[in-house]
PDB file of N, CA and C in Angstrom:
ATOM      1  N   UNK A   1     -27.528 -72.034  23.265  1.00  0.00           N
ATOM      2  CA  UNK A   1     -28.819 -72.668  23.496  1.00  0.00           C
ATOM      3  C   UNK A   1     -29.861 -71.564  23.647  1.00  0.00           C
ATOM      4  N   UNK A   2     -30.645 -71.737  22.865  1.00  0.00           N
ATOM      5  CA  UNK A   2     -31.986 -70.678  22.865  1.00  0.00           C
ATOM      6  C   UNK A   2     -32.859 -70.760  24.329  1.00  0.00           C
ATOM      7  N   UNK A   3     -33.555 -69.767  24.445  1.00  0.00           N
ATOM      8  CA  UNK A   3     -34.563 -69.490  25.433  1.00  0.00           C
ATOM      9  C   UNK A   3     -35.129 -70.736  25.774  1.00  0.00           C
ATOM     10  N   UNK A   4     -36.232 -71.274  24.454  1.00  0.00           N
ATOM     11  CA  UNK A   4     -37.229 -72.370  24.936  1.00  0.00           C
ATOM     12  C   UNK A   4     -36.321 -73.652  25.064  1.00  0.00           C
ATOM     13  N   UNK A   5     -35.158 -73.861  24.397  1.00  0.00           N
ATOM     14  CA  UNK A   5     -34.696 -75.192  24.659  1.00  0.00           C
ATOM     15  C   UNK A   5     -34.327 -75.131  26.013  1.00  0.00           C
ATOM     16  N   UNK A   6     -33.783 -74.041  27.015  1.00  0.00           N
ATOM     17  CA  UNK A   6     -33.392 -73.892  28.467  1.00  0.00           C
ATOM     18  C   UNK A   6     -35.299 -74.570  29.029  1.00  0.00           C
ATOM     19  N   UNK A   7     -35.464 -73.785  28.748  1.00  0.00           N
ATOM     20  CA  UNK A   7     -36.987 -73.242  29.493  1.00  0.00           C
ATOM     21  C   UNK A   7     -37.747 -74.743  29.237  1.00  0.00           C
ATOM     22  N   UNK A   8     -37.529 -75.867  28.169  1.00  0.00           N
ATOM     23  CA  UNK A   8     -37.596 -76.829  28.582  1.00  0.00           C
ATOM     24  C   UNK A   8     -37.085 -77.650  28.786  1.00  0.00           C
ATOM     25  N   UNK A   9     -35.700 -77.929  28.411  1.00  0.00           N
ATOM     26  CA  UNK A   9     -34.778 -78.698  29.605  1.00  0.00           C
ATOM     27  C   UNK A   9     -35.558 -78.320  31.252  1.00  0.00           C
ATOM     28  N   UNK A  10     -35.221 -77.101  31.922  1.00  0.00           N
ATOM     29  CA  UNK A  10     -35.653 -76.793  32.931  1.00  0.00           C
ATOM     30  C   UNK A  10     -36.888 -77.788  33.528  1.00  0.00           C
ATOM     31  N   UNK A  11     -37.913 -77.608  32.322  1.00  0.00           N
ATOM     32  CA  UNK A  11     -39.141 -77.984  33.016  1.00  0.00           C
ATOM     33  C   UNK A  11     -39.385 -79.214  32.961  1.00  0.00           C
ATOM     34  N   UNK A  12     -38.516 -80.305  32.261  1.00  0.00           N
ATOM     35  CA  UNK A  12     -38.234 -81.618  32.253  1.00  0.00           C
ATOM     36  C   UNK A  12     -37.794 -82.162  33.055  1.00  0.00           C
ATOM     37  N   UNK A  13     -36.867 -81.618  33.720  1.00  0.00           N
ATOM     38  CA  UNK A  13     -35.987 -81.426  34.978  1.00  0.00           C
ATOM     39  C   UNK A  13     -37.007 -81.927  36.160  1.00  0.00           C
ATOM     40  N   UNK A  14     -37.568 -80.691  35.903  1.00  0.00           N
ATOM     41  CA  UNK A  14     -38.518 -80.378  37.150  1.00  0.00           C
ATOM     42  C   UNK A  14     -39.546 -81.635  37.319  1.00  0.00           C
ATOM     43  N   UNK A  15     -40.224 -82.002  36.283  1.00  0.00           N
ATOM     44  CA  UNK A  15     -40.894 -83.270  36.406  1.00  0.00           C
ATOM     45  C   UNK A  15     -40.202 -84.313  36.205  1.00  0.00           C
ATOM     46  N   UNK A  16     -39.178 -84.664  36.080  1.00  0.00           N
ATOM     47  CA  UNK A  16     -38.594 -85.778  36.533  1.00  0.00           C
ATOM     48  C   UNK A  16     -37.936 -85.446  37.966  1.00  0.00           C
ATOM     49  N   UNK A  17     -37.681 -84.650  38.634  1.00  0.00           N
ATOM     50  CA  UNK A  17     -37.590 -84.676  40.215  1.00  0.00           C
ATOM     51  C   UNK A  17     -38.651 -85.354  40.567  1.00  0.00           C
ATOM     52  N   UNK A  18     -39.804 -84.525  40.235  1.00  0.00           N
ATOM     53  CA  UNK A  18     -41.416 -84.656  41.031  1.00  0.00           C
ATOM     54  C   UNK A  18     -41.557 -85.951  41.195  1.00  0.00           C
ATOM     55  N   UNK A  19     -41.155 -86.812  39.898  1.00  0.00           N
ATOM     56  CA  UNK A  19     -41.827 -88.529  39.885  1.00  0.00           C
ATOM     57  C   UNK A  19     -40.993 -89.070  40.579  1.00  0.00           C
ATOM     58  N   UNK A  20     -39.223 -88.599  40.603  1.00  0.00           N
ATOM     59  CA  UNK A  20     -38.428 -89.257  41.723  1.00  0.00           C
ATOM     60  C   UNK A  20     -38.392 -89.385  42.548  1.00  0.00           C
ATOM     61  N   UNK A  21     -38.769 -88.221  43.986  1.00  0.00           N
ATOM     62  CA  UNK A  21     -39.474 -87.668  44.759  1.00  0.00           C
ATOM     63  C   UNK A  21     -40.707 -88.707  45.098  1.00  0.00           C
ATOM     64  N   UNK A  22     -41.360 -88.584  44.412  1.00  0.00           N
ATOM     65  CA  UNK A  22     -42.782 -89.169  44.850  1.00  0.00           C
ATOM     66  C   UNK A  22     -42.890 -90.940  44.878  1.00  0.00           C
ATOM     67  N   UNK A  23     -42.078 -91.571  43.707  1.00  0.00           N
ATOM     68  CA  UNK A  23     -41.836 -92.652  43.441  1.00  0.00           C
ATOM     69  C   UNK A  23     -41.269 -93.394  44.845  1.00  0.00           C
ATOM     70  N   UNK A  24     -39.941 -92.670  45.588  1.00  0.00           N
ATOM     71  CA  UNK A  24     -39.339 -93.257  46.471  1.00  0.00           C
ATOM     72  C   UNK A  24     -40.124 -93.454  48.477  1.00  0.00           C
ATOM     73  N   UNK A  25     -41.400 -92.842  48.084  1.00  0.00           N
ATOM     74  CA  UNK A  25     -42.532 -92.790  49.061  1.00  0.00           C
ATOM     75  C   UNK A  25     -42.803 -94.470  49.370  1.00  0.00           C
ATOM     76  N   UNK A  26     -43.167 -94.488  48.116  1.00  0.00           N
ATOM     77  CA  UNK A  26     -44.410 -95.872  47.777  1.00  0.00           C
ATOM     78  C   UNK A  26     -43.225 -97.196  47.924  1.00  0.00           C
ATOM     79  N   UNK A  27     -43.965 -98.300  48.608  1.00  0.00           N
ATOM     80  CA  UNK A  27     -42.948 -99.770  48.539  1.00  0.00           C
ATOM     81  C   UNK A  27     -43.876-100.202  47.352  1.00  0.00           C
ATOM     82  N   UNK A  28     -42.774-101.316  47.238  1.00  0.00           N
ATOM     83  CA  UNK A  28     -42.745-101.986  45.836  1.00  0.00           C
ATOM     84  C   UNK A  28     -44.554-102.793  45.953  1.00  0.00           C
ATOM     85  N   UNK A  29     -44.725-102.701  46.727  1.00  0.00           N
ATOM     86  CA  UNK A  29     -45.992-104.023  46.548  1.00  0.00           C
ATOM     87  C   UNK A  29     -47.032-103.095  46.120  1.00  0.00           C
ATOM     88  N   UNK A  30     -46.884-101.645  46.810  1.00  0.00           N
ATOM     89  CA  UNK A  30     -48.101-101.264  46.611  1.00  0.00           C
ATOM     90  C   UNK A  30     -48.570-100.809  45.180  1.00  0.00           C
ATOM     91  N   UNK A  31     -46.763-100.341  44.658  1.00  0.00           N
ATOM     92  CA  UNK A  31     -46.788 -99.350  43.283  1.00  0.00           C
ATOM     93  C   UNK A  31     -46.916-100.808  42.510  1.00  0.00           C
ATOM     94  N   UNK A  32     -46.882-102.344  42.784  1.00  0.00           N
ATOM     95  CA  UNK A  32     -47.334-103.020  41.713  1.00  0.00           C
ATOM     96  C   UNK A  32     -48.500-103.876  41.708  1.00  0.00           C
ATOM     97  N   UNK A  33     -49.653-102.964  42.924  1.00  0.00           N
ATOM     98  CA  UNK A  33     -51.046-103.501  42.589  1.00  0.00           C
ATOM     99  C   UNK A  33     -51.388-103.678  41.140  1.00  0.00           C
ATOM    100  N   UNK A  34     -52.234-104.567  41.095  1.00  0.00           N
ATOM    101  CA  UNK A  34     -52.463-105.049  39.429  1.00  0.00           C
ATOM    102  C   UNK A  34     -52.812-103.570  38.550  1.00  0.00           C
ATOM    103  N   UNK A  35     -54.172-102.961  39.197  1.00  0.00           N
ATOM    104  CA  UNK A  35     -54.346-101.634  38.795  1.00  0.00           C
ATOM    105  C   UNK A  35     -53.660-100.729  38.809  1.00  0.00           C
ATOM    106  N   UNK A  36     -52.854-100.239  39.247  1.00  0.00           N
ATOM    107  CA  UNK A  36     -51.668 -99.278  39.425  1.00  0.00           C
ATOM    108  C   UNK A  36     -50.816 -99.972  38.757  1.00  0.00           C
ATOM    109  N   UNK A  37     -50.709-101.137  38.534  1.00  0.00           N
ATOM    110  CA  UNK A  37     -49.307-101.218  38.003  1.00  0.00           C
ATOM    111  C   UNK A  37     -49.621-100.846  36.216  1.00  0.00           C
ATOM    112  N   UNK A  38     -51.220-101.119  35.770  1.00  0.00           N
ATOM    113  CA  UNK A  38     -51.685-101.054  34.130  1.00  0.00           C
ATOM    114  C   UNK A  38     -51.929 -99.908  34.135  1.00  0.00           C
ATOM    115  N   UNK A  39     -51.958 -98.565  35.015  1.00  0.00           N
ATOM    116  CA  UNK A  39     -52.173 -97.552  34.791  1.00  0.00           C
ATOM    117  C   UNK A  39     -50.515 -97.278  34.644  1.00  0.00           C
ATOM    118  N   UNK A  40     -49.485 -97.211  35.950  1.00  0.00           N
ATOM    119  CA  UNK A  40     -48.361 -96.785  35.265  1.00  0.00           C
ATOM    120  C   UNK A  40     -47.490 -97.401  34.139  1.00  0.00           C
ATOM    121  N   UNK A  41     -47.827 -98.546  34.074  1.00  0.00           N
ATOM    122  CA  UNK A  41     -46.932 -99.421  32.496  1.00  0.00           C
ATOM    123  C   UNK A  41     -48.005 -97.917  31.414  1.00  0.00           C
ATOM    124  N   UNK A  42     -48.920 -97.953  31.121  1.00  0.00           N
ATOM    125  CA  UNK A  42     -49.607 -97.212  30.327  1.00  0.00           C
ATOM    126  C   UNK A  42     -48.707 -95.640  30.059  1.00  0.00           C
ATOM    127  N   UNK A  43     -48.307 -95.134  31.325  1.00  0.00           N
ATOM    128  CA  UNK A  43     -48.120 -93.984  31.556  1.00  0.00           C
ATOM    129  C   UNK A  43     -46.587 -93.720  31.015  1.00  0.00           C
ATOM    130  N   UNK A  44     -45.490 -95.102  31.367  1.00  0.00           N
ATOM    131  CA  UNK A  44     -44.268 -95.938  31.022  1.00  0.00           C
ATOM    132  C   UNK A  44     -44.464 -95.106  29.409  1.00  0.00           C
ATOM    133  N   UNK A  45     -45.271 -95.930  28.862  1.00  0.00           N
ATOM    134  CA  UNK A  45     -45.341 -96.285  27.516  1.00  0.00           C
ATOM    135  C   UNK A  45     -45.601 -95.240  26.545  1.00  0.00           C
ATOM    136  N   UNK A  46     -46.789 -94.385  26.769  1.00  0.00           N
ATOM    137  CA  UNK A  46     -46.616 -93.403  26.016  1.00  0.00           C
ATOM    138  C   UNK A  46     -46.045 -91.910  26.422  1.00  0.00           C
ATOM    139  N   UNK A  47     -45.014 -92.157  27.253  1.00  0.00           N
ATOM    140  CA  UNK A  47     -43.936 -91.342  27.081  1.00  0.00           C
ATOM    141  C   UNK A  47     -42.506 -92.000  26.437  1.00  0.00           C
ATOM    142  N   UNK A  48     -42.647 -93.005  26.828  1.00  0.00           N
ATOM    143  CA  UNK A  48     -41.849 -93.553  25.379  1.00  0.00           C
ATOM    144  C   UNK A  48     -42.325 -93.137  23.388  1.00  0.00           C
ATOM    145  N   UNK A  49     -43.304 -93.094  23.630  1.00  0.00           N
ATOM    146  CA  UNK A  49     -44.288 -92.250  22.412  1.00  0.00           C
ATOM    147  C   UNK A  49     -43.599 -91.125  22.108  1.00  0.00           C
ATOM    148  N   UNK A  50     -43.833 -90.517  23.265  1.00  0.00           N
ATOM    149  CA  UNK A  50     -43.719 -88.757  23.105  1.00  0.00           C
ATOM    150  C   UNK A  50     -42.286 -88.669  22.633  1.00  0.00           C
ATOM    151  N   UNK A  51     -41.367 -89.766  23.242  1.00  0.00           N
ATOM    152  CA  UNK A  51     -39.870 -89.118  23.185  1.00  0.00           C
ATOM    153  C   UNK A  51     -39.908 -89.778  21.810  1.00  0.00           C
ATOM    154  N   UNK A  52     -40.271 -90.870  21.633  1.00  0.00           N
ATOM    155  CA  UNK A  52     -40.173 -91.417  19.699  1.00  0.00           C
ATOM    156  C   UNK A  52     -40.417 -90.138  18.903  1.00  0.00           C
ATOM    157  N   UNK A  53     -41.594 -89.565  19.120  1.00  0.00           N
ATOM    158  CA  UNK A  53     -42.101 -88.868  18.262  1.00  0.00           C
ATOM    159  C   UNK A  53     -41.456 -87.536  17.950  1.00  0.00           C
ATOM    160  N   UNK A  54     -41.059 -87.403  19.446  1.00  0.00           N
ATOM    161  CA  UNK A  54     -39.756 -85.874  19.054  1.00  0.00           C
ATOM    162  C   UNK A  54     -38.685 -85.960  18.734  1.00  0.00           C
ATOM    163  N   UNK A  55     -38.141 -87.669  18.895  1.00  0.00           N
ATOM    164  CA  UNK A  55     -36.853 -87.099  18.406  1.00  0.00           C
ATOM    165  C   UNK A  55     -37.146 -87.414  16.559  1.00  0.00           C
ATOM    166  N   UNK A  56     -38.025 -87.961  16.522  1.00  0.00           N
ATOM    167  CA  UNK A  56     -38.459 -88.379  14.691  1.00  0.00           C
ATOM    168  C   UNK A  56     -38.961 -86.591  14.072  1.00  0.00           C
ATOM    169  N   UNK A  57     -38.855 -85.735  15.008  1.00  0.00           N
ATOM    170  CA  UNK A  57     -39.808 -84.668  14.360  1.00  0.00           C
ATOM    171  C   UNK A  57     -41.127 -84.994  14.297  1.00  0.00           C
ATOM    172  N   UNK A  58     -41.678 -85.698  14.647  1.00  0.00           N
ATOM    173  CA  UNK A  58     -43.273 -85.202  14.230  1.00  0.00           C
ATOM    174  C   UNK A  58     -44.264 -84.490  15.150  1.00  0.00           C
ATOM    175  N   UNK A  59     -43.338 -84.248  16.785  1.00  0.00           N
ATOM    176  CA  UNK A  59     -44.195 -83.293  17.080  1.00  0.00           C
ATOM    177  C   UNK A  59     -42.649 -82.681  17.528  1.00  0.00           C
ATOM    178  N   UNK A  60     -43.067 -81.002  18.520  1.00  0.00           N
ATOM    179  CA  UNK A  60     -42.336 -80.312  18.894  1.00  0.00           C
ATOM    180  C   UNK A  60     -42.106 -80.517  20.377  1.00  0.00           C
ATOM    181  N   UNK A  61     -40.857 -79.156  20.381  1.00  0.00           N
ATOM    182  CA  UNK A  61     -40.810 -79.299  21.740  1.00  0.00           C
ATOM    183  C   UNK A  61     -41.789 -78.982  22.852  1.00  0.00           C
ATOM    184  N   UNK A  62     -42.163 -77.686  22.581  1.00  0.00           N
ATOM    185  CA  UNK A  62     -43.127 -77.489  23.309  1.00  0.00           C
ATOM    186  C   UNK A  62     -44.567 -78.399  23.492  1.00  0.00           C
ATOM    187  N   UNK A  63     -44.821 -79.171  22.320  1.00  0.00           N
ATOM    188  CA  UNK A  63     -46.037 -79.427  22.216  1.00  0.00           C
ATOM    189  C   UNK A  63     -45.592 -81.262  23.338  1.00  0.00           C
ATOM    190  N   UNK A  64     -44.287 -81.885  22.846  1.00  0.00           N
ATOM    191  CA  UNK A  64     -43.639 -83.026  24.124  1.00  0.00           C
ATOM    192  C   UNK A  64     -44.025 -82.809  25.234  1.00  0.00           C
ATOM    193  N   UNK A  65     -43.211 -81.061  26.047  1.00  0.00           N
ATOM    194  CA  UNK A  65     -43.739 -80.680  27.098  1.00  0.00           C
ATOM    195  C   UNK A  65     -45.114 -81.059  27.442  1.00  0.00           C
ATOM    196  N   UNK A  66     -46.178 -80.447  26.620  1.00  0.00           N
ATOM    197  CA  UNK A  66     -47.248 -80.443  27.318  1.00  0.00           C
ATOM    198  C   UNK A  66     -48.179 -81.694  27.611  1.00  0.00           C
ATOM    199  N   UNK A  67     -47.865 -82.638  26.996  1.00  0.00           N
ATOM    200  CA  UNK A  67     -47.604 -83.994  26.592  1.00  0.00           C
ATOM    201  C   UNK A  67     -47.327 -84.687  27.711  1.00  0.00           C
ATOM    202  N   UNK A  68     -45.994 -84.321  27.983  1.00  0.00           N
ATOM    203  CA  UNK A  68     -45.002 -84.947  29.557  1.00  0.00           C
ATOM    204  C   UNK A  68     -45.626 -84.668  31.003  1.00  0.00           C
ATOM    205  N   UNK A  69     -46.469 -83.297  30.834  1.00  0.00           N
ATOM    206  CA  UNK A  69     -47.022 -82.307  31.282  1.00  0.00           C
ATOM    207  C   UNK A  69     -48.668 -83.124  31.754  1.00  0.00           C
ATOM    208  N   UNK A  70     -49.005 -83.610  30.618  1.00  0.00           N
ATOM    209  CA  UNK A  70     -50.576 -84.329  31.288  1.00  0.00           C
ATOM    210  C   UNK A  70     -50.436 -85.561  31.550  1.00  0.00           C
ATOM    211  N   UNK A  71     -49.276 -86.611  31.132  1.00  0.00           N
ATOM    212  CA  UNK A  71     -49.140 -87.506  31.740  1.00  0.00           C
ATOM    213  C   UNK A  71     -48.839 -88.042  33.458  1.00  0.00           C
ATOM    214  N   UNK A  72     -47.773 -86.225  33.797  1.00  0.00           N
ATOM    215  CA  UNK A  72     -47.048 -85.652  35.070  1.00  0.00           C
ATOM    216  C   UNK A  72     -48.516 -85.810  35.830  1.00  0.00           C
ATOM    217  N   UNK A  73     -49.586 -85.375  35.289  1.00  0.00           N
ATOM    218  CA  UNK A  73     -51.081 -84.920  36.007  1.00  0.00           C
ATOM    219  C   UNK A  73     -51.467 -86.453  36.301  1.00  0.00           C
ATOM    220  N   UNK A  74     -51.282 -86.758  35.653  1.00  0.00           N
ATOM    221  CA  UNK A  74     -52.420 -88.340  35.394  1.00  0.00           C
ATOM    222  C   UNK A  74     -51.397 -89.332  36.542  1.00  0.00           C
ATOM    223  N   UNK A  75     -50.279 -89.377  36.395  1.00  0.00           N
ATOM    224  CA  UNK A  75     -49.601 -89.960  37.114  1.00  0.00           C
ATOM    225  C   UNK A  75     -50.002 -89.993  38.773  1.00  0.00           C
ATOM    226  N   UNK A  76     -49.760 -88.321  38.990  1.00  0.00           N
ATOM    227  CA  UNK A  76     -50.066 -87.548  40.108  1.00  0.00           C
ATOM    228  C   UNK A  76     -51.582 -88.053  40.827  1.00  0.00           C
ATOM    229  N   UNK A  77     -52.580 -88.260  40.004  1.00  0.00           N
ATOM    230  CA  UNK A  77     -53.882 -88.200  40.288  1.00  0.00           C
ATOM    231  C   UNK A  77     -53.910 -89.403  40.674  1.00  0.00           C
ATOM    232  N   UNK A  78     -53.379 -90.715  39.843  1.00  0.00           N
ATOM    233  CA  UNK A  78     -53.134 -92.056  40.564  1.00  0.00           C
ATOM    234  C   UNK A  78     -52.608 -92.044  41.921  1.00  0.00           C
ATOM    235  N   UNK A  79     -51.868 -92.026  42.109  1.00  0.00           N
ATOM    236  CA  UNK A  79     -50.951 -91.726  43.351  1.00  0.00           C
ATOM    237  C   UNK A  79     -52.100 -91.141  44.439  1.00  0.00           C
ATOM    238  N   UNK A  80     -52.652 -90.435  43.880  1.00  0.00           N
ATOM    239  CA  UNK A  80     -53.101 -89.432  45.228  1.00  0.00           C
ATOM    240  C   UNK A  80     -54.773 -90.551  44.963  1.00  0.00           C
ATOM    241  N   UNK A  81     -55.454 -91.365  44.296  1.00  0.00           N
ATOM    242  CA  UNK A  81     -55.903 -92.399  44.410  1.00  0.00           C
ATOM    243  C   UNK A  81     -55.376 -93.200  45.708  1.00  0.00           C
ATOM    244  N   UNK A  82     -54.479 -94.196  44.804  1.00  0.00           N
ATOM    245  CA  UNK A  82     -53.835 -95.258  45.500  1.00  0.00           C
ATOM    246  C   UNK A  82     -53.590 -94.564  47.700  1.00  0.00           C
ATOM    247  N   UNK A  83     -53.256 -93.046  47.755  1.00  0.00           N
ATOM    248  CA  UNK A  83     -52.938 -93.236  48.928  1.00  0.00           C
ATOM    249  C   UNK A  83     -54.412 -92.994  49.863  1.00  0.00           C
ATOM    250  N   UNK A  84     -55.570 -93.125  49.425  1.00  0.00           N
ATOM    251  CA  UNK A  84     -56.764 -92.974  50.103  1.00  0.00           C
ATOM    252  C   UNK A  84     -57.355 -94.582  50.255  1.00  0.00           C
ATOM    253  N   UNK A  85     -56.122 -95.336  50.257  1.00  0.00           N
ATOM    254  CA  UNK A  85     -57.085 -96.933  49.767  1.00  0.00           C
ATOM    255  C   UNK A  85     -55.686 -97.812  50.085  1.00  0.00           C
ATOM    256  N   UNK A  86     -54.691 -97.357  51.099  1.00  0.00           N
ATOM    257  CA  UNK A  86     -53.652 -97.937  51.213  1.00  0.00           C
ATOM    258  C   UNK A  86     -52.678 -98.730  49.906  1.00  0.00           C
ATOM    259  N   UNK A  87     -52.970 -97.754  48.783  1.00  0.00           N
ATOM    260  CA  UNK A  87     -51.623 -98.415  47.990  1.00  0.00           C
ATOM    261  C   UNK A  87     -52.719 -98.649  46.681  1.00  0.00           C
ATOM    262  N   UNK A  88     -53.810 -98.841  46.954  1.00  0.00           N
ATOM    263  CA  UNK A  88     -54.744 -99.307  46.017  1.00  0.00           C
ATOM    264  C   UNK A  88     -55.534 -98.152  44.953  1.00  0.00           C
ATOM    265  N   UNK A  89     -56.489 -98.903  43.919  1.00  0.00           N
ATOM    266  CA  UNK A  89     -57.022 -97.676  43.198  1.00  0.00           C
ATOM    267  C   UNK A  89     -58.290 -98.626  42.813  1.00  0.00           C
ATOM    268  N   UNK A  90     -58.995 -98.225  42.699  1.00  0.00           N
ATOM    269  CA  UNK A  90     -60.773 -98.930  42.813  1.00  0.00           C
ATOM    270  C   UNK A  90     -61.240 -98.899  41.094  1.00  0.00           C
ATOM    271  N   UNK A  91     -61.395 -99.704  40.899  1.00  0.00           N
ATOM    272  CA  UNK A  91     -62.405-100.253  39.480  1.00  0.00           C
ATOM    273  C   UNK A  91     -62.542 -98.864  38.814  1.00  0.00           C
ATOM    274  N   UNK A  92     -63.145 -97.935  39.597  1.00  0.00           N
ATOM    275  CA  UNK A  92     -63.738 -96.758  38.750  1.00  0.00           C
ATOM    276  C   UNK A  92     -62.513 -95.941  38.609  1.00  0.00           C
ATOM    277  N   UNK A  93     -61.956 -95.726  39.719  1.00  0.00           N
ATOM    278  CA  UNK A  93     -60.590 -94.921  39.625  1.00  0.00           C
ATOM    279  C   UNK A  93     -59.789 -95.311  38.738  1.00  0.00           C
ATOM    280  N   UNK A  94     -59.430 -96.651  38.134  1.00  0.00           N
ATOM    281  CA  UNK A  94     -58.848 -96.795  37.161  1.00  0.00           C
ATOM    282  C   UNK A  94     -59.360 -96.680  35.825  1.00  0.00           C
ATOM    283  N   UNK A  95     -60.722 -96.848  35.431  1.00  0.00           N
ATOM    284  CA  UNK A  95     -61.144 -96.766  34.617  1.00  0.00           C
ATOM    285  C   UNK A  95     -61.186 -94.528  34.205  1.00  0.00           C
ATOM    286  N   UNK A  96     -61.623 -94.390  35.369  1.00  0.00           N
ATOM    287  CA  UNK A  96     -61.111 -92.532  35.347  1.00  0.00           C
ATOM    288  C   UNK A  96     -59.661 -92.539  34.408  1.00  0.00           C
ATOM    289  N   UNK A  97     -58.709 -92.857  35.442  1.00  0.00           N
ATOM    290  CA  UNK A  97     -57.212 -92.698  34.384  1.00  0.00           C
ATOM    291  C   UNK A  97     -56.975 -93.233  33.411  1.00  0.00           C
ATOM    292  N   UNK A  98     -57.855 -94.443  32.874  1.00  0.00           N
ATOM    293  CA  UNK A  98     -57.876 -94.822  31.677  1.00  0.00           C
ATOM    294  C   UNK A  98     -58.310 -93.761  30.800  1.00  0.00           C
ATOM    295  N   UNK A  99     -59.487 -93.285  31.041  1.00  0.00           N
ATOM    296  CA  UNK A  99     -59.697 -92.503  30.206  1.00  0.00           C
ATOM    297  C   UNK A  99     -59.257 -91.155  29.957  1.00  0.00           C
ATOM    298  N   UNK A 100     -58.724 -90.524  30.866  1.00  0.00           N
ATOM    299  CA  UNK A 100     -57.627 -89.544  30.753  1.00  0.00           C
ATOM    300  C   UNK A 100     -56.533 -89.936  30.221  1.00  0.00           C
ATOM    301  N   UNK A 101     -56.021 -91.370  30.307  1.00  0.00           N
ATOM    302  CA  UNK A 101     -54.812 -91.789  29.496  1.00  0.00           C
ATOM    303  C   UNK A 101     -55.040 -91.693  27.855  1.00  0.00           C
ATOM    304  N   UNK A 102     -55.952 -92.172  27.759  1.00  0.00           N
ATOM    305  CA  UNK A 102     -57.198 -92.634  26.459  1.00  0.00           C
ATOM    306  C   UNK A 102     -56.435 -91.289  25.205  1.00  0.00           C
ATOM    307  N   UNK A 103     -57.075 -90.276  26.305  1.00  0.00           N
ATOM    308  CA  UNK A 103     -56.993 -88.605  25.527  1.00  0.00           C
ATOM    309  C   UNK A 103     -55.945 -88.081  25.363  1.00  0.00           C
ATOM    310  N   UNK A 104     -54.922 -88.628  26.297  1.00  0.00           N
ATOM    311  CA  UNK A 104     -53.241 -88.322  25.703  1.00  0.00           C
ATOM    312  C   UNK A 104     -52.709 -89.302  24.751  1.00  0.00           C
ATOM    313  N   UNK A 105     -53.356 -90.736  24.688  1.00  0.00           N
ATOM    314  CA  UNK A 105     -52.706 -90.693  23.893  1.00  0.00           C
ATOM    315  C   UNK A 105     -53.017 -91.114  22.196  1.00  0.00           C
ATOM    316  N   UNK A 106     -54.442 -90.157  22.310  1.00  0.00           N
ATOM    317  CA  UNK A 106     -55.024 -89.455  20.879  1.00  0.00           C
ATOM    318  C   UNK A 106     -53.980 -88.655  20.469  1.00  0.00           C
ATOM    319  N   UNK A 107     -53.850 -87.268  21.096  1.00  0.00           N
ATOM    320  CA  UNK A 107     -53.198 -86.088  21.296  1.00  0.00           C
ATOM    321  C   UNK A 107     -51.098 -86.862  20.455  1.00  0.00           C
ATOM    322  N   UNK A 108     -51.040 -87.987  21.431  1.00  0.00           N
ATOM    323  CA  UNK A 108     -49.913 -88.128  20.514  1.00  0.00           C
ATOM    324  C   UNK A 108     -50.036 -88.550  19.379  1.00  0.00           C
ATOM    325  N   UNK A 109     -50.829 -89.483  19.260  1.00  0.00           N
ATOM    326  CA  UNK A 109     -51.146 -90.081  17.716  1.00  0.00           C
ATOM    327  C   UNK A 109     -50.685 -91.238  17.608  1.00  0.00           C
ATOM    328  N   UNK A 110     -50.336 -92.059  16.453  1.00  0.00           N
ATOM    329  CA  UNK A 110     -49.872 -93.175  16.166  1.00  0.00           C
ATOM    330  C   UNK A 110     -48.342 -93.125  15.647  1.00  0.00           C
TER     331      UNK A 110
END
């Protein structure tokens, strides 16, 4: 196994701890406020994208990573929303991660 395939296994690794980790914080009611729940189905979904698209070849590994990498952000940024508002995320705050979602998933394509 080459360098970068370690180096991202590794770092796949690593962000799937982070969301496991962080996921097992939150009770179920809060992680399925209506808004939180269309931001993470969104978030669900086009990493289902990313993994279509790599294992079809049409993008790379590294470029998945970085991919997995801004969704990891966007995820993160909800979360740290939702815990200033007991569980919740406000009209604008979702419309924010919409549109950061928006731009990843240009970046993957169709």
């Amino acid at each position: 196994m080459n360098t970068m395939k370690k180096t991202l296994l590794v770092a796949m690794g690593l962000l799937a701890a982070g969301v496991a980790t962080g996921a097992s914080a939150e009770t179920r009611w809060d992680y399925n406020h209506p808004r939180r729940f269309e931001v993470n189905e969104r978030l669900h979904n086009q990493n289902l994208r990313i993994r279509d698209k790599r294992r079809e070849g049409e993008i790379n590994g590294v470029e998945a990573a970085r991919l997995h990498r801004a969704d990891y952000r966007i995820r993160m940024q909800e979360r740290r929303f939702a815990r200033h508002d007991d569980g919740h995320i406000s009209r604008r705050e979702q419309i924010r991660l919409n549109h950061e979602e928006n731009r990843v998933s240009r970046r993957i394509g169709d």
